[in-house]
Protein backbone atom coordinates (compact mmCIF):
# COMPACT_ATOMS: atom_id res chain seq x y z
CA UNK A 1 -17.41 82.40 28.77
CA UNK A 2 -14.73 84.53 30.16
CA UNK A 3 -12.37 81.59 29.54
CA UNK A 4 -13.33 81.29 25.79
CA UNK A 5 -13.11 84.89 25.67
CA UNK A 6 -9.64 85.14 26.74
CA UNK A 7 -8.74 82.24 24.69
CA UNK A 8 -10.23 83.88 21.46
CA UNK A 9 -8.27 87.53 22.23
CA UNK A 10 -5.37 85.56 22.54
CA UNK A 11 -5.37 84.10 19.02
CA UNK A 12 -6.77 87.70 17.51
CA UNK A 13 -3.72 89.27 19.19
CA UNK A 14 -0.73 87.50 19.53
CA UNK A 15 -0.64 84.69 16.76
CA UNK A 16 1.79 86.22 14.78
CA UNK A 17 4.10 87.39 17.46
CA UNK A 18 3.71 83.71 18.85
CA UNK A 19 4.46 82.46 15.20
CA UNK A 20 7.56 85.10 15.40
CA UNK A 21 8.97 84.40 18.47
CA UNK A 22 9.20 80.51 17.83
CA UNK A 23 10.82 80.75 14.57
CA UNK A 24 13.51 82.96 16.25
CA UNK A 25 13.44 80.15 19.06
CA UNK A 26 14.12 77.60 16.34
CA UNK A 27 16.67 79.47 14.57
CA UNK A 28 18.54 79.77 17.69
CA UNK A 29 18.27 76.16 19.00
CA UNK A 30 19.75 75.35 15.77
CA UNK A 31 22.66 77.61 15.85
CA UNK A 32 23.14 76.10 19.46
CA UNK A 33 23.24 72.84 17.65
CA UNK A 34 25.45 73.51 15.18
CA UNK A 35 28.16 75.01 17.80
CA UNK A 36 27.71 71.84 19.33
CA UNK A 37 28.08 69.34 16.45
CA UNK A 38 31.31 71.73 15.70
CA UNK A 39 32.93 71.43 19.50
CA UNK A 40 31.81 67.58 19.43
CA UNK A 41 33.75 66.90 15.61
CA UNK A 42 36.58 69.46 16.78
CA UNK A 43 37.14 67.31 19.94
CA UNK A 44 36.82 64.19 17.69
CA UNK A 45 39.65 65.87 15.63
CA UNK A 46 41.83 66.80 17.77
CA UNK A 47 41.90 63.60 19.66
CA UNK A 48 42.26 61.48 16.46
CA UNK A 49 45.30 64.09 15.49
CA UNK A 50 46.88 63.46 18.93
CA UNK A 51 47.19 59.70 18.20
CA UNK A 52 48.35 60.26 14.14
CA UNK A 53 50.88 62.51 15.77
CA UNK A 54 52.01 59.52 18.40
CA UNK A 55 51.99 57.14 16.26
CA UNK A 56 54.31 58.59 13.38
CA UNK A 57 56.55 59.97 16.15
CA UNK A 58 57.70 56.59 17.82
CA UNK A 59 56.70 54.52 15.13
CA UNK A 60 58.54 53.72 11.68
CA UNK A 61 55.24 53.70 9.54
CA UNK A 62 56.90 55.83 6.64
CA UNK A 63 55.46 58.66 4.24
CA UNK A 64 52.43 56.24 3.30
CA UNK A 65 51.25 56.09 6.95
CA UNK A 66 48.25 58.64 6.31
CA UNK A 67 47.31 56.86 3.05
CA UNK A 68 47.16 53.48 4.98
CA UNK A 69 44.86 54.82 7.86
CA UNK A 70 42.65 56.53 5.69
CA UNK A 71 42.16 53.63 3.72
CA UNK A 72 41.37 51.76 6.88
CA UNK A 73 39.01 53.84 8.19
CA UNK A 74 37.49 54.40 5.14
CA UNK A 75 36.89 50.45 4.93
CA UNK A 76 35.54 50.62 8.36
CA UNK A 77 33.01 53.54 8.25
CA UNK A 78 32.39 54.10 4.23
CA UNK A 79 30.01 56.39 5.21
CA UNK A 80 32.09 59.10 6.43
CA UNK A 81 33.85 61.55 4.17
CA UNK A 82 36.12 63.26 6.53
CA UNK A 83 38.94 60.65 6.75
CA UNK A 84 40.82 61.64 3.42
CA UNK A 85 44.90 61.57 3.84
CA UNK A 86 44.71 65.92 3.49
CA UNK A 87 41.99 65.91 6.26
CA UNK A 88 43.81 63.10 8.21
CA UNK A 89 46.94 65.48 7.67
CA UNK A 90 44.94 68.53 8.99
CA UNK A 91 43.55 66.42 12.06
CA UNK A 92 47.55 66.05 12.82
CA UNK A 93 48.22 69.49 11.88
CA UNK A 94 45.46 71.07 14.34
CA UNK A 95 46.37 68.65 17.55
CA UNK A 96 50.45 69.89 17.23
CA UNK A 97 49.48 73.48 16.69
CA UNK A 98 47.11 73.65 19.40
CA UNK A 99 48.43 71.33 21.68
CA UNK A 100 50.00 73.72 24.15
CA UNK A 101 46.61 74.88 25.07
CA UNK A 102 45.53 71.62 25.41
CA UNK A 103 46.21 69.12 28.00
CA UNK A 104 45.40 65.08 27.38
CA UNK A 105 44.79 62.90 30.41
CA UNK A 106 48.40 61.46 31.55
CA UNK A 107 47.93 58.02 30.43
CA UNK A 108 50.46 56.51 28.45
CA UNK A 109 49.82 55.13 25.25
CA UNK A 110 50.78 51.68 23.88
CA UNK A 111 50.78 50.56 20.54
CA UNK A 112 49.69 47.16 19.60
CA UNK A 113 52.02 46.32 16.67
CA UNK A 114 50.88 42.84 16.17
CA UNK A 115 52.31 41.63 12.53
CA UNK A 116 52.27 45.18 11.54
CA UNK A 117 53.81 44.00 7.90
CA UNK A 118 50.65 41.46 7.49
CA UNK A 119 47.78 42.66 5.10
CA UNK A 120 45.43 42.81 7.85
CA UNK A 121 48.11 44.65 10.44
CA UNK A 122 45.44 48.16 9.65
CA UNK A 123 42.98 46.22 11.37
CA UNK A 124 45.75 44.84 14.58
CA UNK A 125 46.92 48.35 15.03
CA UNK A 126 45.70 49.96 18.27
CA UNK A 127 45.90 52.18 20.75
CA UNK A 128 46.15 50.90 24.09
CA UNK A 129 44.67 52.51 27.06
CA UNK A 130 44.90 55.84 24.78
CA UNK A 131 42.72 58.92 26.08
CA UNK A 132 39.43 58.89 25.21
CA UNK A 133 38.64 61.68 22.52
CA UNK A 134 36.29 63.10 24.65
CA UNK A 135 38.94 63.72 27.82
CA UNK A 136 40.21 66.76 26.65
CA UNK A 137 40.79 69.87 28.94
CA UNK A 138 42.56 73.41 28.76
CA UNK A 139 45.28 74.66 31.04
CA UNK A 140 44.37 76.00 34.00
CA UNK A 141 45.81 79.01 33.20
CA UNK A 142 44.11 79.04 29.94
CA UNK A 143 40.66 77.72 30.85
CA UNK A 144 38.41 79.79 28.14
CA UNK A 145 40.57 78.45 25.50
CA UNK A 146 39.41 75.14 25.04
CA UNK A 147 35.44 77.13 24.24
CA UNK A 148 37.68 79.40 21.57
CA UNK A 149 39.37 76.66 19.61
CA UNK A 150 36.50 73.94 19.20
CA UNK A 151 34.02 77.09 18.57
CA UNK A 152 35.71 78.01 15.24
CA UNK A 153 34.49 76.11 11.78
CA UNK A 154 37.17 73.47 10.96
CA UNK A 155 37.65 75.48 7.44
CA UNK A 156 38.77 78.44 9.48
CA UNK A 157 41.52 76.04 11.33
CA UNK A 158 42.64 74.65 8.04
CA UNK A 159 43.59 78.79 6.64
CA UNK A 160 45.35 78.86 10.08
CA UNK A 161 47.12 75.44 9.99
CA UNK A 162 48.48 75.88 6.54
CA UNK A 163 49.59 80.00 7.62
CA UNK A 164 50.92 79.07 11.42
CA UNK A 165 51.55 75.55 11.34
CA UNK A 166 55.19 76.17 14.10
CA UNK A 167 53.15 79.87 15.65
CA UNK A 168 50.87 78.68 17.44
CA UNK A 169 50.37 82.21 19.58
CA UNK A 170 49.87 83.49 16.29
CA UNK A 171 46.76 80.67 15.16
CA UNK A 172 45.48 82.07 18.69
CA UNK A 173 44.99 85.26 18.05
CA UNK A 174 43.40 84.61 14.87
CA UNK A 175 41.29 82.29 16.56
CA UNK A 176 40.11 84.55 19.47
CA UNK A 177 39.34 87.02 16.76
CA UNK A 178 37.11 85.03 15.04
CA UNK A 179 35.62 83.82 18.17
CA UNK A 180 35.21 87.84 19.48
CA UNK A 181 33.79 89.42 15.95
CA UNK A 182 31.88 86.28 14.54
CA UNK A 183 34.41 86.69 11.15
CA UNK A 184 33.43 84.49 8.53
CA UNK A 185 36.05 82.30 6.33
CA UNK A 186 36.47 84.70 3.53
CA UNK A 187 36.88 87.87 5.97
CA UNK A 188 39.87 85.94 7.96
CA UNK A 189 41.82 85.11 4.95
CA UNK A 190 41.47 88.94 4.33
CA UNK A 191 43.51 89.43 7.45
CA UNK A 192 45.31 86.78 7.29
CA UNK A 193 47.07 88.19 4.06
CA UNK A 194 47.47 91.75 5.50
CA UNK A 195 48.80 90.28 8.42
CA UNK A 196 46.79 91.66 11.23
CA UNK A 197 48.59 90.08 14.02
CA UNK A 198 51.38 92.46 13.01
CA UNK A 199 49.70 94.90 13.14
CA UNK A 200 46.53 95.31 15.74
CA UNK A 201 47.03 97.95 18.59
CA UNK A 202 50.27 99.06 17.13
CA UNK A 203 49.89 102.85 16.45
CA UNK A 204 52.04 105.18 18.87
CA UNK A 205 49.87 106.80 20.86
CA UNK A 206 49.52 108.93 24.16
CA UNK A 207 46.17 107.09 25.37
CA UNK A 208 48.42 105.84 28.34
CA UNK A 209 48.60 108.98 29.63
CA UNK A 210 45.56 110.50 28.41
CA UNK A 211 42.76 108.36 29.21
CA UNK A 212 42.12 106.04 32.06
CA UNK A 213 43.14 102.68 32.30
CA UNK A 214 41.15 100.37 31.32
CA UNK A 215 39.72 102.84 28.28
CA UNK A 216 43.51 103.11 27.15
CA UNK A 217 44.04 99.82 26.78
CA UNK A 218 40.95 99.62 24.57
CA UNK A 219 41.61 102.28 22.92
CA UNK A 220 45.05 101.29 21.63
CA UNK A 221 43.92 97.71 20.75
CA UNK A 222 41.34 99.83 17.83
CA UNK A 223 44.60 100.76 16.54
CA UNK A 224 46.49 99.35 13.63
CA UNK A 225 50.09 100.24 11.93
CA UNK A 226 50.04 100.25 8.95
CA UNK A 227 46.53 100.44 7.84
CA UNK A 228 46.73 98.54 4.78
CA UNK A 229 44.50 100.13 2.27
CA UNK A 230 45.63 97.45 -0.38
CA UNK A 231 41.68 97.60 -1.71
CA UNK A 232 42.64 101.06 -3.54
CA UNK A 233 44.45 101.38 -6.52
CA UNK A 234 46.13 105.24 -6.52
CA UNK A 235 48.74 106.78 -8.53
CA UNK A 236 52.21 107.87 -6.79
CA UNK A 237 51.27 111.09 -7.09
CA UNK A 238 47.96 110.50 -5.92
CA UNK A 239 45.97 113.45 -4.34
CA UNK A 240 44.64 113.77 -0.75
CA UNK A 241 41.13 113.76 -1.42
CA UNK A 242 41.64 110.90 -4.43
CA UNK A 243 42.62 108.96 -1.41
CA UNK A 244 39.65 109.76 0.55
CA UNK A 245 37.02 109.68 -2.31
CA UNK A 246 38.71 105.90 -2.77
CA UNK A 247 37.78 105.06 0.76
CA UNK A 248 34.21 106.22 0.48
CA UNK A 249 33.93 104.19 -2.73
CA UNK A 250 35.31 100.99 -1.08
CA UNK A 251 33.67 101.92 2.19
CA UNK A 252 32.88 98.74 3.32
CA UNK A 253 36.56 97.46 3.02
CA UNK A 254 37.73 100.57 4.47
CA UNK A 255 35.50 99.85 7.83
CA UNK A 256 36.48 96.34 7.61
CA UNK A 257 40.48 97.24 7.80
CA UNK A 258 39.22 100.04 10.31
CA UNK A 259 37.84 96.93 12.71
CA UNK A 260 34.78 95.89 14.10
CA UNK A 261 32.51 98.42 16.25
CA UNK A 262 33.35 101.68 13.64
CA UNK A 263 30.08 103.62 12.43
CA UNK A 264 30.67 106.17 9.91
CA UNK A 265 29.13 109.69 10.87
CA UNK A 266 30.01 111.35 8.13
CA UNK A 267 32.77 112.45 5.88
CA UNK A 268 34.18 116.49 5.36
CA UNK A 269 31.89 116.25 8.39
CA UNK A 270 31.18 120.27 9.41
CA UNK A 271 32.13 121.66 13.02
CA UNK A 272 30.83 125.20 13.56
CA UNK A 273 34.11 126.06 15.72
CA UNK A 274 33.59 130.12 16.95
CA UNK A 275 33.02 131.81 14.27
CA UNK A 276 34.83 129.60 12.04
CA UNK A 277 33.80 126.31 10.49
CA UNK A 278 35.73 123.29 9.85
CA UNK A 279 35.80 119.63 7.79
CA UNK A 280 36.67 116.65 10.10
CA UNK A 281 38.29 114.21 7.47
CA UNK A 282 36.14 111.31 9.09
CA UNK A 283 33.79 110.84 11.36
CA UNK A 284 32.97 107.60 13.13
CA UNK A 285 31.13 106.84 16.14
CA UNK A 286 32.60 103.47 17.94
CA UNK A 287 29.93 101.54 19.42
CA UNK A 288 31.80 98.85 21.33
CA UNK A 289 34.01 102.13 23.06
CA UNK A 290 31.18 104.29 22.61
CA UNK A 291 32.98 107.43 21.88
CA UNK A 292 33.54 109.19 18.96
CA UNK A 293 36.85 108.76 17.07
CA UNK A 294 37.86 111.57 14.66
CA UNK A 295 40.26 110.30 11.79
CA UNK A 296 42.05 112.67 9.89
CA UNK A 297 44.49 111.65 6.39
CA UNK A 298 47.35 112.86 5.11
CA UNK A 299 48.97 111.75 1.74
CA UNK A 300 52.37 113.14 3.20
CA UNK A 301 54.56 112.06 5.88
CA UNK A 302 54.02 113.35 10.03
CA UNK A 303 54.36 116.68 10.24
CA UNK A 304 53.95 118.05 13.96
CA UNK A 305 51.24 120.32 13.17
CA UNK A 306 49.00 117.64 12.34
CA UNK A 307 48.75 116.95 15.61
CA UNK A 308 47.18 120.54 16.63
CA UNK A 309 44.87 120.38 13.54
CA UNK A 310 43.64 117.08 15.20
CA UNK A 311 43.63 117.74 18.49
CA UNK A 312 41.49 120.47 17.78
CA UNK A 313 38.87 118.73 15.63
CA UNK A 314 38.95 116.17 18.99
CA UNK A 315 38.21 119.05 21.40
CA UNK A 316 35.28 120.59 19.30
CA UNK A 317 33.57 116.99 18.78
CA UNK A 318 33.96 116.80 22.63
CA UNK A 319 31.69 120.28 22.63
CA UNK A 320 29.70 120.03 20.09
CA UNK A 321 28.32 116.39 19.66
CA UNK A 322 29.67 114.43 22.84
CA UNK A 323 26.77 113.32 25.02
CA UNK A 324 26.53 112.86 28.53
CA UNK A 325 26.95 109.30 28.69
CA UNK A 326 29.74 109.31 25.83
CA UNK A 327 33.59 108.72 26.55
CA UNK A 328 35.80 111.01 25.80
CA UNK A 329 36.38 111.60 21.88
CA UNK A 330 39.84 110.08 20.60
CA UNK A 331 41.88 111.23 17.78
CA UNK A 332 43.33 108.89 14.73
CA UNK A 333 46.26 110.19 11.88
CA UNK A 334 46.63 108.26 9.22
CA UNK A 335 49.92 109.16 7.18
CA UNK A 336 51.85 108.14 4.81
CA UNK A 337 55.05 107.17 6.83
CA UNK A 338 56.29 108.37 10.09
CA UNK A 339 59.21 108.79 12.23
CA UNK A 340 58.32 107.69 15.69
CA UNK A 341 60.53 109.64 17.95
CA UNK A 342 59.36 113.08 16.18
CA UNK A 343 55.53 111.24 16.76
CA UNK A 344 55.81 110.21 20.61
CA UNK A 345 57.51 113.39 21.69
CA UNK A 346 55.04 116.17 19.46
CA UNK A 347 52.19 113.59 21.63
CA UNK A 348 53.60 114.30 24.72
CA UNK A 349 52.76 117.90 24.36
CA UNK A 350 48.99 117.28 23.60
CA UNK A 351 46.73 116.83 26.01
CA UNK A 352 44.01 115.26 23.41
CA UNK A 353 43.90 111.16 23.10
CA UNK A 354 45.53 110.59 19.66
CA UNK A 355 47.18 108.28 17.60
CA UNK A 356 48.64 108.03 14.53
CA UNK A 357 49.78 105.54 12.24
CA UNK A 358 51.02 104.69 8.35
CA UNK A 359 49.21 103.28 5.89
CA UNK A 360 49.99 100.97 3.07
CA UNK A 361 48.47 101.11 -0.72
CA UNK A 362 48.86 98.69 -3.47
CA UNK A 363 49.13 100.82 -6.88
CA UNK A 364 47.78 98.32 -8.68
CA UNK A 365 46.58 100.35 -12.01
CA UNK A 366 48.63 103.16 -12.10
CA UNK A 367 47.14 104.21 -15.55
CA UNK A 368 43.39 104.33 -14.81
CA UNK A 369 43.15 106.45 -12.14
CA UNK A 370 41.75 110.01 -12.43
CA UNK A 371 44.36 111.99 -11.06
CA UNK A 372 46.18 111.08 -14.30
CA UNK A 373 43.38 111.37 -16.85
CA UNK A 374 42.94 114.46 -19.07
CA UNK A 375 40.11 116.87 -17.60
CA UNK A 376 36.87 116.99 -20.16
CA UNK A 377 38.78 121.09 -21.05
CA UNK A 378 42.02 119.25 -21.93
CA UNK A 379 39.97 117.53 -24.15
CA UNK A 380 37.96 119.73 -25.31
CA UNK A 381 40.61 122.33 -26.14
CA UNK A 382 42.63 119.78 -28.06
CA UNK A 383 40.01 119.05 -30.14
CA UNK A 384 39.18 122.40 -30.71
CA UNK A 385 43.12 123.07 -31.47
CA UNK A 386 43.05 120.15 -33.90
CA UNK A 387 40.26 121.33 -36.36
């Protein structure tokens, strides 16, 4: 009885969560399977790109060569889509731009050229004691590489073979990116075309000497310069807070360009400061640093006092909302342009982690933005002076 008893509670009680927790189970084993098919088709790729890259390099099989092999392999396995002359080009493509990463068992290859001219030579040619598509390692001073390249989709390889075909330390830190913030296809050809490898952890800073190592290393790699805010549309003569009102309206962009980890607090965000209160531009809380990061904009170039304005909003957010288990708050100017000696000397004189940087708009519609547009009293008082 007790037995049945416990069996019967059991179903009353924890069905559902049993139902739950397998279709989470599920839903995981098949993201572990599709990882796996990738890395397994990657491997398959890269191997088959090693040999297309062999073969054209010692052999004379002219500009038709990727036409000819598709066509064989096609013949072979008609039941395979993936051996089209562009894919067969990418397959080459993604073995030469990754193959200093790479290693291939030392084994040289020979090529069976057997009556290569005859109709049947596609089905003579061979490689020869060739390395197995499966025998394929990273450096040993690059062993994590290897789970980096074959872990991103092959349509994410193909943006960075036709954008870094000769950079391959460029492809990489695309690809580690990708890997690191789970970026889908559509958000890496974003910064691919604003060129974040330019620009990551490149705002001048003091976090070397104002916070400890390894936080300022982390904190500068947050950093970006230029932000490229090529999502708003502004006038020349656009206003400060048109620019900020723009950002709130494309928020989502704006924390995209910002990176990943940013959680907006609030904007004009209040600080009760003495007897005084004050408007923090922006507000965001940064979970993967968990501190707070103040970020203050100016439509003008760097001015020096910025720096105190800033510093100070740091300090009070430090007082005022900083938990115990928070790191220390850091500081972020975003101007329009800069001069970097005036910027790295006004830093060394705060004692407050800041940066600053540029940023970069496209003025796309210059004549529908608001800062341009009568007011509803210039209307109204023309019409009025017309009747």
């Amino acid at each position: 009885m007790n037995g049945a008893s416990n069996i019967k509670e059991f179903k009353a009680d924890n069905y559902a969560s049993w139902i739950e927790s397998l279709s989470v189970r599920y839903r995981q084993s098949q993201i572990k399977a599709a990882v796996a098919v990738n890395t397994e088709m990657l491997k398959f790729y890269f191997g088959l790109g090693h040999d297309l890259s062999l073969m054209e390099k010692d052999q004379p099989w002219g500009n038709g060569f990727l036409k000819r092999v598709s066509l064989d392999l096609k013949t072979k396995m008609p039941m395979a889509d993936c051996f089209s002359p562009r894919n067969l080009y990418y397959m080459r493509g993604f073995f030469e731009l990754y193959a200093k990463f790479l290693i291939l068992p030392q084994v040289e290859a020979k090529l069976n050229t057997e009556d290569i001219s005859s109709p049947q030579a596609g089905a003579k040619m061979a490689l020869t004691a060739s390395p197995q598509l499966v025998d394929i390692f990273p450096r040993q001073d690059e062993i994590k590489l290897e789970h980096l390249i074959f872990r991103v989709p092959w349509g994410h390889h193909k943006l960075l073979i036709d954008k870094f075909r000769n950079e391959p330390d460029n492809a990489m830190f695309y690809v580690r990116e990708t890997v690191k913030k789970g970026w889908s296809r559509a958000v890496l050809l974003n910064f691919l075309d604003t060129k974040l490898h330019e620009r990551q952890g490149k705002a001048v800073s003091n976090f070397a000497v104002a916070l400890p190592e390894p936080d300022s290393d982390l904190a500068q790699e947050i950093t970006k310069d230029p932000y490229c805010f090529d999502f708003i549309a502004l006038t020349p003569k656009y206003r400060e807070m048109e620019l900020k009102n723009a950002m709130m309206v494309h928020i989502e962009k704006f924390l995209l360009e910002l990176g990943q980890g940013f959680m907006l607090v609030g904007r004009e965000y209040r600080l009760e400061i003495g007897t005084k209160e004050r408007f923090v531009d922006l507000l965001f809380f940064h979970m993967n640093l968990n501190r707070y990061v103040v970020v203050e904009v100016k439509v003008t170039e760097f001015k020096e006092e910025h720096l105190g304005q800033l510093g100070l909003y740091v300090s009070a957010v430090n007082h005022l909302l900083k938990k115990s288990n928070h790191e220390p708050t850091i500081g972020l100017l975003v101007c329009k342009t800069k001069d970097n000696t005036m910027v790295k000397w006004a830093l060394e004189s705060s004692q407050q982690p800041i940066g600053v940087s540029e940023y970069r708009i496209s003025e796309i519609l210059p004549n529908e933005i608001v800062s341009d547009l009568p007011s509803v009293a210039d209307i109204e008082s023309a019409v009025g002076g017309a009747k």
